[in-house]
PDB file of N, CA and C in Angstrom:
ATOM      1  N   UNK A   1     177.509 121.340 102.408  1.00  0.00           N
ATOM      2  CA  UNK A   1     176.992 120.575 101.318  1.00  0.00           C
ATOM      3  C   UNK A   1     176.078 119.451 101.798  1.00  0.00           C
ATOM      4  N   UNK A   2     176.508 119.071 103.254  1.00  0.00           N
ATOM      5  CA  UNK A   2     175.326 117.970 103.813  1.00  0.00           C
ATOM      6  C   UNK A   2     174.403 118.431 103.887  1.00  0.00           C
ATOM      7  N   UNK A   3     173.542 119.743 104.130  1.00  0.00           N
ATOM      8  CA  UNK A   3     172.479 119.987 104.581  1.00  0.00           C
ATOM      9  C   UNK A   3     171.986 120.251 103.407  1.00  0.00           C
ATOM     10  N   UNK A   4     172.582 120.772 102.341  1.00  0.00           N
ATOM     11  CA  UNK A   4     171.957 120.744 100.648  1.00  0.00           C
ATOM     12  C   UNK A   4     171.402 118.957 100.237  1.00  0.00           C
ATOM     13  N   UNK A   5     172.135 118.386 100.575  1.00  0.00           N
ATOM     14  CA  UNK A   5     171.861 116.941  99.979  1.00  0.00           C
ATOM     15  C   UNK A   5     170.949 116.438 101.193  1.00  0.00           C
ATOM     16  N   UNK A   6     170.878 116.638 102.296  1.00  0.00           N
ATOM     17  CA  UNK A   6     169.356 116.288 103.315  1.00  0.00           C
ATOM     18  C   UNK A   6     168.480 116.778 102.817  1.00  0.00           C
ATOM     19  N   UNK A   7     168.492 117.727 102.808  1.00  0.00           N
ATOM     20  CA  UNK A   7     166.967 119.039 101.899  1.00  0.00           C
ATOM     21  C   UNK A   7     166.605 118.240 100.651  1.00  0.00           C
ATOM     22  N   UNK A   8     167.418 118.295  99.662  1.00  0.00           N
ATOM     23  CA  UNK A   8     167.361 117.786  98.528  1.00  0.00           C
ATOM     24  C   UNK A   8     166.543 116.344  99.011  1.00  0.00           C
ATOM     25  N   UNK A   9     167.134 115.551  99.458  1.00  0.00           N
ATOM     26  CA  UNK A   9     166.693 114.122  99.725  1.00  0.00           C
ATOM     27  C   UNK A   9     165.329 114.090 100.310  1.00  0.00           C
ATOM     28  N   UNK A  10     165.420 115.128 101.304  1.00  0.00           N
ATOM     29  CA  UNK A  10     163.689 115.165 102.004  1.00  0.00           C
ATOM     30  C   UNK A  10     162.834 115.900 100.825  1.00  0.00           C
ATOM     31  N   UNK A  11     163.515 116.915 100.410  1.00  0.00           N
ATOM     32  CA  UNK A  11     162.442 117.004  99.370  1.00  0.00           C
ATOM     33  C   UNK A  11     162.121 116.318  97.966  1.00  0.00           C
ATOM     34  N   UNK A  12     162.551 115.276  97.802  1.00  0.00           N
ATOM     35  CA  UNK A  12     162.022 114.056  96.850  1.00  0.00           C
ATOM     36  C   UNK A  12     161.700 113.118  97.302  1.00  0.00           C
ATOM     37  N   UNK A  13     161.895 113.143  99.027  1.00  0.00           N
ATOM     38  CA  UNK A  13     160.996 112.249  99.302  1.00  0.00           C
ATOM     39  C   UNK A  13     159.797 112.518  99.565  1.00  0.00           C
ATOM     40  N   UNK A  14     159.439 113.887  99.971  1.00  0.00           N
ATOM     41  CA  UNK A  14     157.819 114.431  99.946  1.00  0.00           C
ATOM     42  C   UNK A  14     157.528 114.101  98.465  1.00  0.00           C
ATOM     43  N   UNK A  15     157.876 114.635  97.628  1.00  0.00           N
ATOM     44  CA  UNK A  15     157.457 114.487  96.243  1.00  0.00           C
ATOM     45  C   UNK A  15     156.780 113.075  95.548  1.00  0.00           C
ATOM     46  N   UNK A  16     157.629 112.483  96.350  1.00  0.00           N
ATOM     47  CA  UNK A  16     157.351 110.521  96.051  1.00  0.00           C
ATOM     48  C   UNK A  16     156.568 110.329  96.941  1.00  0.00           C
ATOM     49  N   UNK A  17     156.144 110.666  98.341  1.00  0.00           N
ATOM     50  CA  UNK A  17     154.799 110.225  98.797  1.00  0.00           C
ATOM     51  C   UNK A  17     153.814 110.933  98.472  1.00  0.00           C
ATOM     52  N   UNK A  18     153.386 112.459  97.733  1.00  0.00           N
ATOM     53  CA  UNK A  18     153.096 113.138  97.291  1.00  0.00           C
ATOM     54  C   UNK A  18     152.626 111.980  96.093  1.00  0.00           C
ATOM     55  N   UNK A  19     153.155 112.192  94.965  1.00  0.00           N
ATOM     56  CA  UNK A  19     153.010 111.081  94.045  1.00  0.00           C
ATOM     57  C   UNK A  19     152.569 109.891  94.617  1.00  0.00           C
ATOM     58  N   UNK A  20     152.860 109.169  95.052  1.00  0.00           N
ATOM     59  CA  UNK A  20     152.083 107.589  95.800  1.00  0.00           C
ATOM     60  C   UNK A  20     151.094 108.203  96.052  1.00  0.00           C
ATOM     61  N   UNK A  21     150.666 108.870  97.264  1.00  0.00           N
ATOM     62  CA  UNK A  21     149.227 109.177  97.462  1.00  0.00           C
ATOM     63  C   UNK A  21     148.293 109.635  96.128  1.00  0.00           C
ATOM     64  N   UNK A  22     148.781 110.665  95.303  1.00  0.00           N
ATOM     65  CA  UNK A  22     148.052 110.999  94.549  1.00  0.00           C
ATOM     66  C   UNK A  22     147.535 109.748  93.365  1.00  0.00           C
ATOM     67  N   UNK A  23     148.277 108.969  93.147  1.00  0.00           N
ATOM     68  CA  UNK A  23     147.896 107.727  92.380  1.00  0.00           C
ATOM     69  C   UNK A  23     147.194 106.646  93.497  1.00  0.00           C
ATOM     70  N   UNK A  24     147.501 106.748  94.596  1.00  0.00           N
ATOM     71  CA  UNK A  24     146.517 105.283  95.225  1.00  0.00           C
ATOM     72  C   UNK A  24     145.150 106.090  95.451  1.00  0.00           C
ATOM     73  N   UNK A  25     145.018 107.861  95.152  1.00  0.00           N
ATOM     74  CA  UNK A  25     143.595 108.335  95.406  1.00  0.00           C
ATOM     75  C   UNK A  25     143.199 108.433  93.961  1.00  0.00           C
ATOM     76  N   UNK A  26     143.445 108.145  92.910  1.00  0.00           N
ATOM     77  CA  UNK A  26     143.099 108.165  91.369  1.00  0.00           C
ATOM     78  C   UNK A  26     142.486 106.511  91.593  1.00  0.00           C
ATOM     79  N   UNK A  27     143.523 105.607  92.063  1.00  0.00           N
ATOM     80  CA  UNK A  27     142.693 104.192  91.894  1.00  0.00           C
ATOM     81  C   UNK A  27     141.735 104.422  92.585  1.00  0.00           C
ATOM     82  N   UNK A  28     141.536 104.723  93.505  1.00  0.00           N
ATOM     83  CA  UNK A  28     140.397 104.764  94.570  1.00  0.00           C
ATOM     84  C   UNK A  28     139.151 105.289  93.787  1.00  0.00           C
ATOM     85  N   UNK A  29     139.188 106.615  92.934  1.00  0.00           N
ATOM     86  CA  UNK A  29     138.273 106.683  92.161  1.00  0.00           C
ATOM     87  C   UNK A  29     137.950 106.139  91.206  1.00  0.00           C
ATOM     88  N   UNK A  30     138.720 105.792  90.344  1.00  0.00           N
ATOM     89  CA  UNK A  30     138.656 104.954  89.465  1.00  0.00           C
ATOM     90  C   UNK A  30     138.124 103.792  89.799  1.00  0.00           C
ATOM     91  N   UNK A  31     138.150 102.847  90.890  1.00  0.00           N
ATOM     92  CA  UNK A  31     137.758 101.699  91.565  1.00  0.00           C
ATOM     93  C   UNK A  31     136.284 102.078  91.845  1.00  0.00           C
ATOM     94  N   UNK A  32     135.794 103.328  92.695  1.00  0.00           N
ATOM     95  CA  UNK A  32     134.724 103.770  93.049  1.00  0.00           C
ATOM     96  C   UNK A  32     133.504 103.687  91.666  1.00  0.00           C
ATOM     97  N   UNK A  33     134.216 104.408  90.389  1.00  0.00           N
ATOM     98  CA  UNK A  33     133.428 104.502  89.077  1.00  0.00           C
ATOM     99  C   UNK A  33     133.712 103.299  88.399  1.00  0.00           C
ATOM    100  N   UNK A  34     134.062 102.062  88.917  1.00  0.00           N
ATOM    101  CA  UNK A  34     133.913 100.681  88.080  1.00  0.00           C
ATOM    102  C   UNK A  34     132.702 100.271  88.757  1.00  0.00           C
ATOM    103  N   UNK A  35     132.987 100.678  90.065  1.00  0.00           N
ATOM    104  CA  UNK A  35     132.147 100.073  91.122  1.00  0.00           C
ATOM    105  C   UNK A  35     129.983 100.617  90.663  1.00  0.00           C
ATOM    106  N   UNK A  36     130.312 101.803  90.909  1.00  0.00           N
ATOM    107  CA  UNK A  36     128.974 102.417  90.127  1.00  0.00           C
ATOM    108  C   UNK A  36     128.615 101.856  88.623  1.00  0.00           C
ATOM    109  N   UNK A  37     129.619 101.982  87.864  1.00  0.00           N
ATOM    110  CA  UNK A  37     128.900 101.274  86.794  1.00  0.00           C
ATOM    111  C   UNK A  37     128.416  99.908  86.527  1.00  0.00           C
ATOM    112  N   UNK A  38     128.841  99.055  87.690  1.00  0.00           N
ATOM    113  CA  UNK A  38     128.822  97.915  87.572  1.00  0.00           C
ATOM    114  C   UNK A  38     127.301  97.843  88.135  1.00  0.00           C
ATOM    115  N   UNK A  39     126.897  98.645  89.410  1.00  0.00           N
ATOM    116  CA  UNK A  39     125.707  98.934  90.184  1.00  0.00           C
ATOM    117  C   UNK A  39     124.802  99.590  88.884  1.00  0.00           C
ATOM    118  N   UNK A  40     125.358 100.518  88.062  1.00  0.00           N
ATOM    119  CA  UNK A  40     124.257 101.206  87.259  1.00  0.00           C
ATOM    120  C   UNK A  40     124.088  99.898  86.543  1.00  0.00           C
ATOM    121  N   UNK A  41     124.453  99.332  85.868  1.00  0.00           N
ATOM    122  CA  UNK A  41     124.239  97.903  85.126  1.00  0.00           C
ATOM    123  C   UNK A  41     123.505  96.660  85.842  1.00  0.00           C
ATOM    124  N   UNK A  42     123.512  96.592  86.605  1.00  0.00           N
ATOM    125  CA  UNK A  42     122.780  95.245  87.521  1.00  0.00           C
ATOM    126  C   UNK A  42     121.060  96.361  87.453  1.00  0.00           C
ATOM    127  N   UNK A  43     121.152  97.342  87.883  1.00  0.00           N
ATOM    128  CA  UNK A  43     119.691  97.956  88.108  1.00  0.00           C
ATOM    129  C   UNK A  43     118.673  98.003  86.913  1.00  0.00           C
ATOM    130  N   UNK A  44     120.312  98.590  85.750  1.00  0.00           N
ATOM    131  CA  UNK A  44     118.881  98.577  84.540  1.00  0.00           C
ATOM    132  C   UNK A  44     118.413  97.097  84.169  1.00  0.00           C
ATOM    133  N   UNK A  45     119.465  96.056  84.085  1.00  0.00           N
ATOM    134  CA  UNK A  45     119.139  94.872  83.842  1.00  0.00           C
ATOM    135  C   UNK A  45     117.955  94.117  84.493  1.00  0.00           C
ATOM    136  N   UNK A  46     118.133  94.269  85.835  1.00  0.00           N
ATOM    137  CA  UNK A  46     116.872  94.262  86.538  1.00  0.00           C
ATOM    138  C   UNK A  46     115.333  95.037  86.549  1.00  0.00           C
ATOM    139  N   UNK A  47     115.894  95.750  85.969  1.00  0.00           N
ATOM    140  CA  UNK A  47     114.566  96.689  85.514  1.00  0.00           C
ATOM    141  C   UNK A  47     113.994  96.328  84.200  1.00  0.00           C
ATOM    142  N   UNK A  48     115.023  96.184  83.394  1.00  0.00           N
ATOM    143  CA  UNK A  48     114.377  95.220  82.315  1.00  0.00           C
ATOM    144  C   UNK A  48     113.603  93.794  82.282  1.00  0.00           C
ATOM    145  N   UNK A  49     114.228  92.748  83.357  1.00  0.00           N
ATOM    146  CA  UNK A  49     113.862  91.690  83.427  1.00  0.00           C
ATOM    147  C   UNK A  49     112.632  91.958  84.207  1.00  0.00           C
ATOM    148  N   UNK A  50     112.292  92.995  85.335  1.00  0.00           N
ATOM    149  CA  UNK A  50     110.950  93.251  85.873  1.00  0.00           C
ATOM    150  C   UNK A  50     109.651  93.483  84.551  1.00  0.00           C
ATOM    151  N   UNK A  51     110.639  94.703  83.529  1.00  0.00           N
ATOM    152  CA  UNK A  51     109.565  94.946  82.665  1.00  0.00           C
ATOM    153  C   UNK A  51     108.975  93.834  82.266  1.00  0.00           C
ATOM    154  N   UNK A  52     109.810  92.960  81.650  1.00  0.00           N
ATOM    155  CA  UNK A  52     109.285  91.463  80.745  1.00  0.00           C
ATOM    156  C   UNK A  52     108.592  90.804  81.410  1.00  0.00           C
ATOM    157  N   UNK A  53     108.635  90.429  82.593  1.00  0.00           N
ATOM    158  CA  UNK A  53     108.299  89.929  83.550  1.00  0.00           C
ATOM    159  C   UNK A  53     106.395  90.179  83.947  1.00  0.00           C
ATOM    160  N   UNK A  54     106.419  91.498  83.908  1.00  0.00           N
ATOM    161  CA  UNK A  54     105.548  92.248  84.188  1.00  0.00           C
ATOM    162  C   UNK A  54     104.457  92.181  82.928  1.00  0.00           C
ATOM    163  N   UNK A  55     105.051  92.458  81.836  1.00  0.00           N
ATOM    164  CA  UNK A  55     104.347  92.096  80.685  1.00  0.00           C
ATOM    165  C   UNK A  55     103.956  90.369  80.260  1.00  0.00           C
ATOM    166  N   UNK A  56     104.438  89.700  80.390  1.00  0.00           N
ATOM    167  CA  UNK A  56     103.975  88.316  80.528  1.00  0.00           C
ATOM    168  C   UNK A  56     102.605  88.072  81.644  1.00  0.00           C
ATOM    169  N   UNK A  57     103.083  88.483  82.409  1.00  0.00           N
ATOM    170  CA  UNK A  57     102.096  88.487  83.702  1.00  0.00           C
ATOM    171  C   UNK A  57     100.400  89.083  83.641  1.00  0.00           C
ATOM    172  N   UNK A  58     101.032  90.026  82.674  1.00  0.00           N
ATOM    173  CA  UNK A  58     100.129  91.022  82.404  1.00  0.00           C
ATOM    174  C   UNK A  58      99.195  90.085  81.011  1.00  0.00           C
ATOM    175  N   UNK A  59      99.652  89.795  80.463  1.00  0.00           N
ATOM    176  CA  UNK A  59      99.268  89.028  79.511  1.00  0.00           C
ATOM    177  C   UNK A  59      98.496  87.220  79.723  1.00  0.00           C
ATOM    178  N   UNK A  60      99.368  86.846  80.555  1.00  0.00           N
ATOM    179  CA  UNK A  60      98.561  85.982  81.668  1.00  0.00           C
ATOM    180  C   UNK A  60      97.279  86.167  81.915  1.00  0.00           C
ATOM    181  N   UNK A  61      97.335  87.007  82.855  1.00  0.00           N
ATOM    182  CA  UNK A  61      96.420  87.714  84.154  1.00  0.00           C
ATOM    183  C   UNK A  61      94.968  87.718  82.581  1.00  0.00           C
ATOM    184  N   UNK A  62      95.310  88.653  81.543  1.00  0.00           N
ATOM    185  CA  UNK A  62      94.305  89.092  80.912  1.00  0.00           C
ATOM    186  C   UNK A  62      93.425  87.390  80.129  1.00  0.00           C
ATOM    187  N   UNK A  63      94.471  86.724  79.255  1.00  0.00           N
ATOM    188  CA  UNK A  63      94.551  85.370  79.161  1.00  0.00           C
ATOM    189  C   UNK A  63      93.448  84.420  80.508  1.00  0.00           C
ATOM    190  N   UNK A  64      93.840  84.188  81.770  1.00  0.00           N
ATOM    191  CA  UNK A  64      93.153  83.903  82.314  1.00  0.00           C
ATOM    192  C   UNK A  64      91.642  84.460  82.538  1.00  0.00           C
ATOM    193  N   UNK A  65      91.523  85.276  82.421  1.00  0.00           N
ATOM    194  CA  UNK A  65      90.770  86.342  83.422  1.00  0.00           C
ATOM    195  C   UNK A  65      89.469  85.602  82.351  1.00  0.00           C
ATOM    196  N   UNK A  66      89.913  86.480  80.551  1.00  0.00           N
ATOM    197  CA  UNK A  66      88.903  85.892  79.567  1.00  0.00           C
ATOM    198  C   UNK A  66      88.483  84.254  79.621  1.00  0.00           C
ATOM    199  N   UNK A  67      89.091  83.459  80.544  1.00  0.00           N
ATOM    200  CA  UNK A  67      88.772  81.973  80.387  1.00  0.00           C
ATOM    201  C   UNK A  67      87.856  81.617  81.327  1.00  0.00           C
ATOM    202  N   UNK A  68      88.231  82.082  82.751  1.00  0.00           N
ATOM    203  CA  UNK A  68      87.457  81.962  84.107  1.00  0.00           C
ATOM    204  C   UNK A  68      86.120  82.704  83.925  1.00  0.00           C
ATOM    205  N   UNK A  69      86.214  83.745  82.917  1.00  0.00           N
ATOM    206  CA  UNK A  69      84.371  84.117  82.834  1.00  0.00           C
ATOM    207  C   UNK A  69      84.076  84.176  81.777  1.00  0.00           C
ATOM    208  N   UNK A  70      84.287  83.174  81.000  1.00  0.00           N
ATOM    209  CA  UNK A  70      84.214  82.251  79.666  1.00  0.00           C
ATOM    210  C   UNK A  70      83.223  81.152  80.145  1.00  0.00           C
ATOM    211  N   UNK A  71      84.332  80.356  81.310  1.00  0.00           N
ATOM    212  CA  UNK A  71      83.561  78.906  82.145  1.00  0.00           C
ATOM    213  C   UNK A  71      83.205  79.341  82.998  1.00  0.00           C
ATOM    214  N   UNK A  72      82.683  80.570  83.908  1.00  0.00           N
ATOM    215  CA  UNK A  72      81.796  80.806  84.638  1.00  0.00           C
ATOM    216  C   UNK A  72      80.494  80.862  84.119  1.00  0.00           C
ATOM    217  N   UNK A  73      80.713  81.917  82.930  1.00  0.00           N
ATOM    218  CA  UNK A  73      79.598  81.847  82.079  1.00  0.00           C
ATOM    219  C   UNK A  73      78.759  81.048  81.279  1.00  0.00           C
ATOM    220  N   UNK A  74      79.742  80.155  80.862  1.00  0.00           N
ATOM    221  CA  UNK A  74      78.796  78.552  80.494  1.00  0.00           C
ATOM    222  C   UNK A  74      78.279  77.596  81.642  1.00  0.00           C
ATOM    223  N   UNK A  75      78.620  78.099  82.795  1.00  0.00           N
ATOM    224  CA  UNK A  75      78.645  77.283  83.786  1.00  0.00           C
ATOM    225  C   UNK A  75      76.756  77.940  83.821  1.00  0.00           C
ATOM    226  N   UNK A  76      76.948  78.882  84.261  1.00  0.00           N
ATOM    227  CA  UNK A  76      75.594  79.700  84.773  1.00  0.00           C
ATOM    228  C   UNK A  76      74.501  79.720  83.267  1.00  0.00           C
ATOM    229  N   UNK A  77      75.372  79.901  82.185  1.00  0.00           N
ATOM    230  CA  UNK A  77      74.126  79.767  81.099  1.00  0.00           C
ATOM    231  C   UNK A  77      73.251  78.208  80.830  1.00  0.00           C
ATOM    232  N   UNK A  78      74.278  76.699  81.161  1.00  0.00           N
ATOM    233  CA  UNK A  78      74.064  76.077  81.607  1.00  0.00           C
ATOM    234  C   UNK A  78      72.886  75.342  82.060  1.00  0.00           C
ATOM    235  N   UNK A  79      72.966  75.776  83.937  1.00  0.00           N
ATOM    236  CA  UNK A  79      72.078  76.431  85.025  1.00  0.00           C
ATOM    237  C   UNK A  79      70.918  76.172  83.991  1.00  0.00           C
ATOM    238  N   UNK A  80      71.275  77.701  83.638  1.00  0.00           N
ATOM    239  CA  UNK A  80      69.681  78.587  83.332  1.00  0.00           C
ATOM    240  C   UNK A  80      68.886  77.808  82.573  1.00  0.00           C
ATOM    241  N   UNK A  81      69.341  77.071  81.190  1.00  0.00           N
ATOM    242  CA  UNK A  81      68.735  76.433  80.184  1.00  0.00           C
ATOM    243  C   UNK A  81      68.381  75.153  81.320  1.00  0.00           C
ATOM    244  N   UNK A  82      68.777  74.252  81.814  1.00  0.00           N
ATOM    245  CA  UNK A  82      68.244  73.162  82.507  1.00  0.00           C
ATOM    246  C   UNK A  82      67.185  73.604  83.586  1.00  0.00           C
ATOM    247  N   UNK A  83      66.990  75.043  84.154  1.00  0.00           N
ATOM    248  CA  UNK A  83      66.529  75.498  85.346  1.00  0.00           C
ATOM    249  C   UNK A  83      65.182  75.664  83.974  1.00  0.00           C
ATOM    250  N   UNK A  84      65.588  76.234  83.072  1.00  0.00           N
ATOM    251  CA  UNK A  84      63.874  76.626  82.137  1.00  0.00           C
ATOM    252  C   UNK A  84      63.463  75.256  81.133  1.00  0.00           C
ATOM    253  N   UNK A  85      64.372  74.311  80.934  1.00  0.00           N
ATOM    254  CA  UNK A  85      63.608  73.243  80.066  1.00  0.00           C
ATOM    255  C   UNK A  85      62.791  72.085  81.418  1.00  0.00           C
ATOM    256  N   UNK A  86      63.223  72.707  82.504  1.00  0.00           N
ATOM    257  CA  UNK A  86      62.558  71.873  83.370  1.00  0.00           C
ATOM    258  C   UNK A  86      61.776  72.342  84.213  1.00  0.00           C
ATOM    259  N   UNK A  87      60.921  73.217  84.284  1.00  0.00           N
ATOM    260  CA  UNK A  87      59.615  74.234  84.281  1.00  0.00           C
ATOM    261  C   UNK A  87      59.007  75.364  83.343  1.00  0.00           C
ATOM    262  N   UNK A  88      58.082  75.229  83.041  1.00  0.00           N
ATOM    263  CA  UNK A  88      57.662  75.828  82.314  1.00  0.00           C
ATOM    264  C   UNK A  88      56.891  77.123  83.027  1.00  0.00           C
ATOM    265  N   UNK A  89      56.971  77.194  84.261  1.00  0.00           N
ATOM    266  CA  UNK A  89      56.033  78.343  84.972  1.00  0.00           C
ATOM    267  C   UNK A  89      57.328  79.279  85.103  1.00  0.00           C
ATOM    268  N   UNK A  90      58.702  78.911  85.250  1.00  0.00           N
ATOM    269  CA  UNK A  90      59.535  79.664  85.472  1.00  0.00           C
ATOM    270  C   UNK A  90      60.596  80.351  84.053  1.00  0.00           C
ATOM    271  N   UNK A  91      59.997  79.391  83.056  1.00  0.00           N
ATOM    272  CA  UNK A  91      60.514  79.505  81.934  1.00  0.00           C
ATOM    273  C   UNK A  91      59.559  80.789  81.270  1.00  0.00           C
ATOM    274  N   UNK A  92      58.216  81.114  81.376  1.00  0.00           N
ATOM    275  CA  UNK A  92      57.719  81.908  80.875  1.00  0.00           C
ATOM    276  C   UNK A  92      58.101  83.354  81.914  1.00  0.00           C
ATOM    277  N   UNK A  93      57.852  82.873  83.327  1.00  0.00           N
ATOM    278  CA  UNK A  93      58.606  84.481  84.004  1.00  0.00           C
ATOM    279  C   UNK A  93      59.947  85.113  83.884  1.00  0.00           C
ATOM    280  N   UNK A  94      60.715  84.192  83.395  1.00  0.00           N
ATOM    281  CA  UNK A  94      62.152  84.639  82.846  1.00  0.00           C
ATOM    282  C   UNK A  94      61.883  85.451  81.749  1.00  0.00           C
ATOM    283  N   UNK A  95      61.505  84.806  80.719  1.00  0.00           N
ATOM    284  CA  UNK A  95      60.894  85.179  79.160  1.00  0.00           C
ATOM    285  C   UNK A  95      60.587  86.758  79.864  1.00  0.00           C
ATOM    286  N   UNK A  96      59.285  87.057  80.295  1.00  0.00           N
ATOM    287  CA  UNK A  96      58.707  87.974  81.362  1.00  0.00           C
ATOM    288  C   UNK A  96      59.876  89.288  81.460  1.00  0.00           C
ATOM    289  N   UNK A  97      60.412  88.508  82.831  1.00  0.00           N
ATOM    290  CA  UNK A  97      61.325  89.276  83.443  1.00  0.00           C
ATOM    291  C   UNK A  97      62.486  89.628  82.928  1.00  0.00           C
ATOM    292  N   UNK A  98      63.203  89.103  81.432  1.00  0.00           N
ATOM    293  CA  UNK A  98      64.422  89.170  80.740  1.00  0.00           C
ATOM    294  C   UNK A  98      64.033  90.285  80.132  1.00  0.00           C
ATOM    295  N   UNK A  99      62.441  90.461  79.315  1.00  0.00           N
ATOM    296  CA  UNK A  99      62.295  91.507  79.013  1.00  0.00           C
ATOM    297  C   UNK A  99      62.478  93.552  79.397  1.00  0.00           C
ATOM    298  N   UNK A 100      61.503  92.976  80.644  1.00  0.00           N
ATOM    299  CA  UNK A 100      61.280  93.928  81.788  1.00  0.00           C
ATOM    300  C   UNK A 100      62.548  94.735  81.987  1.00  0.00           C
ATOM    301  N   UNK A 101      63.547  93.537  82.360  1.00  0.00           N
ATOM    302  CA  UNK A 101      64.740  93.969  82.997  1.00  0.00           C
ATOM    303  C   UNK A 101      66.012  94.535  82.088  1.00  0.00           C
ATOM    304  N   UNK A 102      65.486  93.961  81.132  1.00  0.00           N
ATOM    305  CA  UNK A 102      66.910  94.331  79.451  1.00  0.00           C
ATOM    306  C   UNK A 102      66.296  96.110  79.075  1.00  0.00           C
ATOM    307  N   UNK A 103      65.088  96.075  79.511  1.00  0.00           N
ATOM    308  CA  UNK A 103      64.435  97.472  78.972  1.00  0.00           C
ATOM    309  C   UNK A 103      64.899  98.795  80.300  1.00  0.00           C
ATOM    310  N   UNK A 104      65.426  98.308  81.249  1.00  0.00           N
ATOM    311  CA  UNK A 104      65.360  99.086  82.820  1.00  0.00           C
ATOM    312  C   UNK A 104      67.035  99.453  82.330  1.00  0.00           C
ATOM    313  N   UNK A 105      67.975  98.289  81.788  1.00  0.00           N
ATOM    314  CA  UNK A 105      69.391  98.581  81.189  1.00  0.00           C
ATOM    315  C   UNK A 105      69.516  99.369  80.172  1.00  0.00           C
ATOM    316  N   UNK A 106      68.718  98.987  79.147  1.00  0.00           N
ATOM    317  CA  UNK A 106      68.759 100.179  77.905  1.00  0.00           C
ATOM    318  C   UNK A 106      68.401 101.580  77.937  1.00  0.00           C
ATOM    319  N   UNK A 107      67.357 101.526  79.044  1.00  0.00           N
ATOM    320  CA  UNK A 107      67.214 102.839  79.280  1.00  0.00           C
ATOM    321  C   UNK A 107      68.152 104.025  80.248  1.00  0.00           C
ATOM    322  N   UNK A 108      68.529 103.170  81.056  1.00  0.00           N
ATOM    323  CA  UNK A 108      69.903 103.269  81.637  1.00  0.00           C
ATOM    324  C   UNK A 108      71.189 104.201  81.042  1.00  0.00           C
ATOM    325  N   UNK A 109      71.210 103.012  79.809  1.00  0.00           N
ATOM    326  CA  UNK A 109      72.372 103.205  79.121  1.00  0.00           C
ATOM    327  C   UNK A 109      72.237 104.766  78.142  1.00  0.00           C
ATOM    328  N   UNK A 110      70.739 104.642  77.721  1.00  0.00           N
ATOM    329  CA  UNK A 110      70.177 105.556  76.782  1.00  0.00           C
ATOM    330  C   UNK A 110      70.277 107.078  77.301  1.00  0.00           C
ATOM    331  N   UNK A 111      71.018 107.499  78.937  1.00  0.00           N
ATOM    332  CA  UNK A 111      70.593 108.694  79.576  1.00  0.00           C
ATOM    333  C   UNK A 111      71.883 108.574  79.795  1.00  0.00           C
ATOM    334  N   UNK A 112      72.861 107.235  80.042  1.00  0.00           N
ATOM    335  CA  UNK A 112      73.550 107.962  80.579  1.00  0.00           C
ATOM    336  C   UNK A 112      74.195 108.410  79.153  1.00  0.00           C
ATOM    337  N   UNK A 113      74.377 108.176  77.679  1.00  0.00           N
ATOM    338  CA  UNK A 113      74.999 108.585  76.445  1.00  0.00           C
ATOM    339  C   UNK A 113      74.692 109.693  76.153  1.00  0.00           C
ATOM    340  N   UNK A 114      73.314 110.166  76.890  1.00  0.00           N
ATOM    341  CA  UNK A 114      72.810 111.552  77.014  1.00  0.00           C
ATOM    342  C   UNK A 114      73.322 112.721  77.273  1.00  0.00           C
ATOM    343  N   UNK A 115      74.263 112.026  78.185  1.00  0.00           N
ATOM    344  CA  UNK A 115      74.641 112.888  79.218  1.00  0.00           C
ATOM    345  C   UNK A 115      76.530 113.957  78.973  1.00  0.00           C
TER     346      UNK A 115
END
């Protein structure tokens, strides 16, 4: 009857480390898939805050861009009006040459719509 009740005893005790292991490898996954979702969540969040980010920037960038050759352009139109109210030999070759040169663009433009 002793060797029935050793057997017996060893075999519930496999059973119970059997069981222990199989539950400390369930937490383990379970721990693993908190762990990933917690990683899938930080990425999209970050991917979102890039998007916004990106779009502000973007909106910036365009914002600036129209201002700097806004005041480049008054800067140089400027120029030009003080460069022609203060000669008149260069004020008529502009006149001249604005022509000349607006007609070399239109025609330009006129071949390539052609095309």
């Amino acid at each position: 009857m002793s060797v029935y009740k050793a057997a017996s005893s060893a075999t519930s005790s496999v059973f119970t480390t059997v069981s222990t292991v199989a539950h400390q490898a369930t937490r383990t996954v379970e721990t693993v898939g908190a762990g990933l979702d917690m990683l899938n969540s930080f990425v999209h969040t970050a991917a979102a805050k890039q998007k916004a980010r990106t779009a502000i920037d973007m909106a910036n960038f365009y914002t600036q861009l129209v201002e700097d050759s806004a005041l480049e352009e008054s800067k140089r139109q400027k120029e030009l009006i003080n460069e022609l109210k203060n000669d008149e030999t260069v004020k008529k070759l502009y006149e001249s040459n604005l022509v000349k040169l607006q007609t070399v663009i239109d025609n330009l433009i006129n071949v390539e719509e052609s095309e």
